[in-house]
Every structure is written in structure tokens, then in C-alpha cells.
N, C-alpha and C. Protein backbone atom coordinates (compact mmCIF):
# COMPACT_ATOMS: atom_id res chain seq x y z
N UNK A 1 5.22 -32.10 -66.88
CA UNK A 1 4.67 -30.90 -66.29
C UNK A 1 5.77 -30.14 -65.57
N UNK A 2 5.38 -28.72 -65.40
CA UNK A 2 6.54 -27.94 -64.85
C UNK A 2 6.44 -27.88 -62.91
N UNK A 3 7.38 -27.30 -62.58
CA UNK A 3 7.27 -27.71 -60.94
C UNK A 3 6.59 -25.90 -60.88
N UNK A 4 5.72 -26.23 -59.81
CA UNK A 4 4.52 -25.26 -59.36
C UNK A 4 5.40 -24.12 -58.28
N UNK A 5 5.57 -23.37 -57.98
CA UNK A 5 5.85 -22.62 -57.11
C UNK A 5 5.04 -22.10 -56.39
N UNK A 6 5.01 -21.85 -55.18
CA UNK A 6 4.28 -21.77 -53.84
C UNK A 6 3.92 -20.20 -54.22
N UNK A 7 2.78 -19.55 -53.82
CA UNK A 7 2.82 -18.03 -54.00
C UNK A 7 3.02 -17.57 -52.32
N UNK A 8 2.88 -18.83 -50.98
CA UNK A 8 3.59 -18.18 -50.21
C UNK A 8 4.32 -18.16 -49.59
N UNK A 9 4.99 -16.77 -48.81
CA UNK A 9 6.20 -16.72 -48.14
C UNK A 9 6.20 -17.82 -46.95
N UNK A 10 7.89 -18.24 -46.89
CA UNK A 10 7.88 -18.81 -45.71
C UNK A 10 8.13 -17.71 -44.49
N UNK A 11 8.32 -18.98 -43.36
CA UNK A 11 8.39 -18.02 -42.36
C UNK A 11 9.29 -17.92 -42.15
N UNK A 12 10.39 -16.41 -42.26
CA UNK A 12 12.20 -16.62 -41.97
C UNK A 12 12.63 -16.74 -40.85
N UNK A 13 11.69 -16.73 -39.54
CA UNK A 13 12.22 -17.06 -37.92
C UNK A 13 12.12 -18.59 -37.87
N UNK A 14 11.61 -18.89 -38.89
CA UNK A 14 11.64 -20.71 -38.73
C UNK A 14 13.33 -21.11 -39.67
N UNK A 15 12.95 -20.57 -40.39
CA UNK A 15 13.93 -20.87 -41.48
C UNK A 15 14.88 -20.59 -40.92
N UNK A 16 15.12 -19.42 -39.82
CA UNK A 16 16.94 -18.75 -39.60
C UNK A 16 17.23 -19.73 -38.06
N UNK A 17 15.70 -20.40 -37.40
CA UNK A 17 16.43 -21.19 -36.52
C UNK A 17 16.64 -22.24 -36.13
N UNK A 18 17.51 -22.31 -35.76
CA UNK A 18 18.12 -24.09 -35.03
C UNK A 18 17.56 -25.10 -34.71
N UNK A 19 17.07 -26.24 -35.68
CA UNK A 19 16.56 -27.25 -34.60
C UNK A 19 16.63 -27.24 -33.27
N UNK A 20 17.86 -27.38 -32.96
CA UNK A 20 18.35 -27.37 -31.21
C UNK A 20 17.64 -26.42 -30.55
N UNK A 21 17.79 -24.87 -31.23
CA UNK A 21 17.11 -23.98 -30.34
C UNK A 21 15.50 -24.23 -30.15
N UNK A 22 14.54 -24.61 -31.48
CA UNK A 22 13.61 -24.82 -31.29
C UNK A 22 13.12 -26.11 -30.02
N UNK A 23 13.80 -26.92 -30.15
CA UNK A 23 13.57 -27.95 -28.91
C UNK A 23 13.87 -27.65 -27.79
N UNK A 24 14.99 -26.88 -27.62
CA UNK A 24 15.34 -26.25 -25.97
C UNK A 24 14.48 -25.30 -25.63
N UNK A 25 13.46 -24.63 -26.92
CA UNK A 25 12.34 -23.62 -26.29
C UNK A 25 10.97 -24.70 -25.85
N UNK A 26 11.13 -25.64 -26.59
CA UNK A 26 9.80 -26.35 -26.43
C UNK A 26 10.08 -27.29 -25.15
N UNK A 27 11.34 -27.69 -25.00
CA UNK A 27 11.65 -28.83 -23.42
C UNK A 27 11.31 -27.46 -22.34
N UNK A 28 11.56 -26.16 -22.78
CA UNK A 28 11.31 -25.01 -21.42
C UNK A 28 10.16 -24.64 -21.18
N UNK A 29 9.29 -25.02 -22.56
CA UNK A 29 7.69 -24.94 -22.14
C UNK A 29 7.05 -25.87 -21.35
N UNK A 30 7.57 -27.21 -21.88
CA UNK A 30 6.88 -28.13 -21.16
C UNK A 30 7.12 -28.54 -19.84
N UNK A 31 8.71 -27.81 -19.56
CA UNK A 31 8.78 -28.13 -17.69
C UNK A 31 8.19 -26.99 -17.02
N UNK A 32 7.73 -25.56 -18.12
CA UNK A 32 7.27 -24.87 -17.52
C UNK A 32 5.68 -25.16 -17.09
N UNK A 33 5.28 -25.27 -18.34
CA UNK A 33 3.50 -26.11 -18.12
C UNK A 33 3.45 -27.20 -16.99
N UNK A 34 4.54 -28.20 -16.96
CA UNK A 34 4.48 -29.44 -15.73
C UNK A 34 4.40 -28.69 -14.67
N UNK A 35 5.37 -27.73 -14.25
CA UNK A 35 5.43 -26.89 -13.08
C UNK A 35 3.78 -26.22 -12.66
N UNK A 36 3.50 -25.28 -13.36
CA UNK A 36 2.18 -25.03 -13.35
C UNK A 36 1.04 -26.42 -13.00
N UNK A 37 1.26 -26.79 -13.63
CA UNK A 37 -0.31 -28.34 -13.50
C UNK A 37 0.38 -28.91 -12.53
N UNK A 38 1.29 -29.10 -12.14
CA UNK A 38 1.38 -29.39 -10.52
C UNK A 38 1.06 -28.83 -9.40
N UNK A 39 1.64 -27.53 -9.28
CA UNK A 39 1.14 -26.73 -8.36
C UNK A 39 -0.48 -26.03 -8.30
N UNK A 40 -1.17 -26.33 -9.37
CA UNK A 40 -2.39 -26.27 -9.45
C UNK A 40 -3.08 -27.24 -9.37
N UNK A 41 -2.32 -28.48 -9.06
CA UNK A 41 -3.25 -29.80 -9.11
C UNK A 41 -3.32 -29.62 -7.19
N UNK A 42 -1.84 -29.65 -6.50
CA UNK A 42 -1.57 -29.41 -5.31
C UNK A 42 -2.60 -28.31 -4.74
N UNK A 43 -2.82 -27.09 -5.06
CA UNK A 43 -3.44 -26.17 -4.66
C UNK A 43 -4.72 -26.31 -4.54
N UNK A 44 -5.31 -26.85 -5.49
CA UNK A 44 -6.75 -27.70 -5.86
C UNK A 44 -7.40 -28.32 -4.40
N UNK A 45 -6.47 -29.69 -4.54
CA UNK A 45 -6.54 -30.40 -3.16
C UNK A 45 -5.98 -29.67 -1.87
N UNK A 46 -5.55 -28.74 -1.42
CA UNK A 46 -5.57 -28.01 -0.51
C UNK A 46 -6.55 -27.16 -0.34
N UNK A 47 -6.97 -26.41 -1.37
CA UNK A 47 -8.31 -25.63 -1.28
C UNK A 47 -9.53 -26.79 -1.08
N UNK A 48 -9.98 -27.75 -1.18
CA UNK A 48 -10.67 -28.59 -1.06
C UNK A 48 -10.51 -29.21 0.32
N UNK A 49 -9.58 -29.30 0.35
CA UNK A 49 -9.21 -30.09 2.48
C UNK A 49 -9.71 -29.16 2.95
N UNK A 50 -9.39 -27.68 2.83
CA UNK A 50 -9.74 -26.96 3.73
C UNK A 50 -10.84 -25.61 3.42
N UNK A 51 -11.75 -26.63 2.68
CA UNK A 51 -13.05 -25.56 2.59
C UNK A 51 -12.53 -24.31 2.23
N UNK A 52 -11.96 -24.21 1.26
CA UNK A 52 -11.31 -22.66 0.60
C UNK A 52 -12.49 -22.27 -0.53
N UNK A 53 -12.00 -21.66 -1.47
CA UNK A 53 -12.96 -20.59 -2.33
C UNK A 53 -13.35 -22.18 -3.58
N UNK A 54 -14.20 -21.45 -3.70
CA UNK A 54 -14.62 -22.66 -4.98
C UNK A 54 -14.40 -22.28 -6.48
N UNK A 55 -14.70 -23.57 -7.42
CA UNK A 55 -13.98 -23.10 -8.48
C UNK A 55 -14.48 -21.73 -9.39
N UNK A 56 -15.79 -21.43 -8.93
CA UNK A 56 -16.67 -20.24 -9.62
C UNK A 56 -15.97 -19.13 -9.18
N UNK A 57 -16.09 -18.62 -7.90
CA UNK A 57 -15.36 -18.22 -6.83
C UNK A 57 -13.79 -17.30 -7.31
N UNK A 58 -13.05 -18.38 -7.94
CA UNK A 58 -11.89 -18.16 -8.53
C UNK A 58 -11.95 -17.62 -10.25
N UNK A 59 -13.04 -18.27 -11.26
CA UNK A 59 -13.22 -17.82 -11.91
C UNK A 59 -14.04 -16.68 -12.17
N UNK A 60 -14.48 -16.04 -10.93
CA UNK A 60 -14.89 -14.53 -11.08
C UNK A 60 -14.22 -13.94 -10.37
N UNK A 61 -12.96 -14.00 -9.83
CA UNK A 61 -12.26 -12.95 -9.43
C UNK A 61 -11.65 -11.76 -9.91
N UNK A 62 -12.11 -10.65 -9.48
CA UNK A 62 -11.26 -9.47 -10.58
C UNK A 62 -10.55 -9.45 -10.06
N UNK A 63 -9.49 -8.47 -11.14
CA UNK A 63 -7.77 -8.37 -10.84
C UNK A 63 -7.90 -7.32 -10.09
N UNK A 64 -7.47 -6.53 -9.11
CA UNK A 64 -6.89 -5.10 -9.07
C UNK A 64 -5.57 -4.80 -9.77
N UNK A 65 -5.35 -3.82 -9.66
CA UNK A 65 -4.11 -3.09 -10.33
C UNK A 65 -2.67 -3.70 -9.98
N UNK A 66 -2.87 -3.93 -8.53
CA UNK A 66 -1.12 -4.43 -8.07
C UNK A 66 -1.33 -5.76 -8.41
N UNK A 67 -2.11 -6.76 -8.37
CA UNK A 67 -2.01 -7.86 -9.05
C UNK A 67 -1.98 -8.16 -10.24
N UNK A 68 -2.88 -7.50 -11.39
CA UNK A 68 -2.52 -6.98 -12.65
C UNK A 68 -1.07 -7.09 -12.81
N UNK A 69 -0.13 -6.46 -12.44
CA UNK A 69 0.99 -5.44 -12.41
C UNK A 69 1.83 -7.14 -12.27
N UNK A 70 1.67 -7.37 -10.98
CA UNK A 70 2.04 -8.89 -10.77
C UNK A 70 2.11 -9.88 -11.68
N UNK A 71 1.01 -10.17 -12.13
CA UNK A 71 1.06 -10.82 -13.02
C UNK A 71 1.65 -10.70 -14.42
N UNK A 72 1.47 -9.66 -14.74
CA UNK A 72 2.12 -9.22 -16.04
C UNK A 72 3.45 -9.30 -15.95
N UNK A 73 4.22 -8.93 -15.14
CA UNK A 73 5.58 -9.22 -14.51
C UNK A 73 5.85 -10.99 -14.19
N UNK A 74 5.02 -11.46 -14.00
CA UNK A 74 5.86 -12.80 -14.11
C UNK A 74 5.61 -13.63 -15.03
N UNK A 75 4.25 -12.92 -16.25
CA UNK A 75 4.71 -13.64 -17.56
C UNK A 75 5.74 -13.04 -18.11
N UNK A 76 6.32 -11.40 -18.27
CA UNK A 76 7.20 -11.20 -18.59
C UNK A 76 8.76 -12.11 -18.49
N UNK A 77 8.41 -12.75 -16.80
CA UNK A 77 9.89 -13.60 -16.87
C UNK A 77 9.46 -15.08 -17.19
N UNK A 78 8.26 -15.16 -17.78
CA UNK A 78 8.18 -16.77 -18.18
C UNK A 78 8.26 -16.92 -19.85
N UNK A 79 7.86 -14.95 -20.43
CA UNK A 79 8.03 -15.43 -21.87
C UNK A 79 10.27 -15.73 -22.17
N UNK A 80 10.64 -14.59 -21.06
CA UNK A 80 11.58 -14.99 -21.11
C UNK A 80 12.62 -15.99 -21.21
N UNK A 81 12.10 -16.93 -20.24
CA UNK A 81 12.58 -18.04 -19.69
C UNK A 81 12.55 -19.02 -21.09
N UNK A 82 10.84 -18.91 -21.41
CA UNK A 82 10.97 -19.79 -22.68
C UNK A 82 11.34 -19.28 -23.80
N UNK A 83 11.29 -18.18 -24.18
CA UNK A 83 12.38 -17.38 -25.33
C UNK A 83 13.49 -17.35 -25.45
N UNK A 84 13.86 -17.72 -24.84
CA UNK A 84 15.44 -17.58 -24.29
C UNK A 84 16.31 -18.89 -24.09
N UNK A 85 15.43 -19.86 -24.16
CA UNK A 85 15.99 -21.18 -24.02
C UNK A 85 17.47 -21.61 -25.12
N UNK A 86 17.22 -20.80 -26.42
CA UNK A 86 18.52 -21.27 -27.11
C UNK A 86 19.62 -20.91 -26.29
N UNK A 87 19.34 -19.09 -25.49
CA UNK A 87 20.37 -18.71 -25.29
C UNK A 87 21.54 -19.59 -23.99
N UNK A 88 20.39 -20.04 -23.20
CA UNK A 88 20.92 -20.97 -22.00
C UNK A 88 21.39 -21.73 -22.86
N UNK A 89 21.78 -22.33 -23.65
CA UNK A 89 23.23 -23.39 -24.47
C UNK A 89 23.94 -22.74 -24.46
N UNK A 90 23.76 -21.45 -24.95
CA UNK A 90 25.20 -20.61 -25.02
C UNK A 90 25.92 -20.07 -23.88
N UNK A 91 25.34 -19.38 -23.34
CA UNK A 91 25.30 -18.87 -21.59
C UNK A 91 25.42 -19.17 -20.92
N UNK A 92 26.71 -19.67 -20.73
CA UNK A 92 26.33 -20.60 -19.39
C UNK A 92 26.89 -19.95 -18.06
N UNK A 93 27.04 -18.80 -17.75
CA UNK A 93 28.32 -18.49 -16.72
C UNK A 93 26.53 -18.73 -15.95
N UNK A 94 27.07 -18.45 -14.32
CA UNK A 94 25.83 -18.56 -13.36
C UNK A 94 25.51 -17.06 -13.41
N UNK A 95 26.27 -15.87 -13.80
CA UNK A 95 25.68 -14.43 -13.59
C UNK A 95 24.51 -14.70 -14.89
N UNK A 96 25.06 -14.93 -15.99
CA UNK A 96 23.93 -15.16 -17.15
C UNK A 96 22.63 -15.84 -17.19
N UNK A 97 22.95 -17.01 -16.35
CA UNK A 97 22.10 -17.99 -16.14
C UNK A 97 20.62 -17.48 -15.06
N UNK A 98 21.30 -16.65 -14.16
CA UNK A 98 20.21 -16.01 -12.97
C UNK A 98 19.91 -14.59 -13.41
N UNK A 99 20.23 -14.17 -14.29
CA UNK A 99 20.04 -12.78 -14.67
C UNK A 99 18.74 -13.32 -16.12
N UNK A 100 18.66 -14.32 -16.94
CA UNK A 100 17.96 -14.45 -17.60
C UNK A 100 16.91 -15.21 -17.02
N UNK A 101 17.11 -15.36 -15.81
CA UNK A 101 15.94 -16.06 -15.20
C UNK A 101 14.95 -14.96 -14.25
N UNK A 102 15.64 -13.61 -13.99
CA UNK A 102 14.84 -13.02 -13.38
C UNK A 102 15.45 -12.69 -11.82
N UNK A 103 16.74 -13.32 -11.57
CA UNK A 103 17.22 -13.59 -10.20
C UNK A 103 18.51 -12.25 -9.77
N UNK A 104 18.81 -12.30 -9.12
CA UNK A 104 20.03 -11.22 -8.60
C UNK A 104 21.02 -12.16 -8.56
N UNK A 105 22.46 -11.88 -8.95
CA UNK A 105 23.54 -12.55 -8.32
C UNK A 105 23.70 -13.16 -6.71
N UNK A 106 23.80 -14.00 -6.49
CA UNK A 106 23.71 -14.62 -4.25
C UNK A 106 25.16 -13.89 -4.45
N UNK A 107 25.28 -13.12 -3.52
CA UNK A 107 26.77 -12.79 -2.75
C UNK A 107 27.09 -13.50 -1.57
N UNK A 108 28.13 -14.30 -1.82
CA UNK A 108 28.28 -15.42 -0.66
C UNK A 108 29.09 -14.45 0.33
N UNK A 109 28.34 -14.80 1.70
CA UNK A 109 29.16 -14.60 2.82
C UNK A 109 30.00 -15.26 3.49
N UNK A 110 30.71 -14.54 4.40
CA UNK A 110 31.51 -15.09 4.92
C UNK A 110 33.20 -14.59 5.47
């Protein structure tokens, strides 16, 4: 029998990238997700010690606009962070490193 050919396309952002890069995006998700489920596990039990809002409470909260705004802005620097993970192999100066993270250069005093 003859060999079958696929009728579909692959995907060429898989195909054009790097093992390496793909794992340095996925190790940046998952310390990013740990980060999150910690501080939401922490926050949890603090709202609970101290008679804070309950979980309904939180799941009907509307956004306003400046929080909206907020938020959208710091997934912007989290799709970054994890999009960007190949580039931190390459990048390494500290201006690169805090500039793809969302940070200003520290000007040391003195």
C-alpha cells in the first residue's frame, strides 16, 4: 500500500520553535500559576480569620473602569513574561531582563 498523506496543515509556530523555548515558556507558566495559587490560597485564609467578604461576595463583584484598566495591564505583563520566556535565554543583560518584566532600570545611589 502507498503512504497516505495528511490533508492537514501543520502548525508552523510549533514547527519553527525550540524545544528549549517551548519549556522555558511552560517552566514561566507554571511558577507563574504557583505564584497565583499561593497568594490566593494565603488571601483565602486571611479573608476567613478576619471575617472579610465571602466567596459569592467576590464572585459578584463588578469591575469599574480603573480596575478593568488594571487588570488588563497586568495580564498584559504576564502574557509577556510568559511569551517571552525564550527570550530571557538570550537576554540576559539586567536592563533587558527588568524591561521585559515590566520594571524601570534601579539607579543606584550614592
Amino acid at each position: 500500500m502507498g503512504k497516505v498523506q495528511s490533508t492537514l496543515k501543520r502548525d508552523a509556530t510549533l514547527e519553527a520553535m525550540n524545544v528549549d523555548d517551548l519549556g522555558r515558556m511552560v517552566m514561566a507558566l507554571v511558577q507563574e500559576v504557583w505564584v497565583m495559587r499561593d497568594r490566593m490560597a494565603i488571601t483565602e485564609k486571611l479573608l476567613e480569620a478576619q471575617g472579610g467578604p465571602s466567596a459569592a461576595a467576590i464572585e459578584g463583584f463588578v469591575q469599574d473602569a480603573e480596575t478593568r484598566a488594571e487588570l488588563e495591564r497586568l495580564r498584559d505583563l504576564y502574557v509577556q513574561r510568559v511569551l517571552g520566556a525564550p527570550l530571557a535565554a538570550r537576554e540576559r543583560t539586567v536592563d533587558d531582563i527588568l524591561a521585559r518584566g515590566g520594571f524601570p532600570r534601579a539607579v543606584p545611589t550614592g
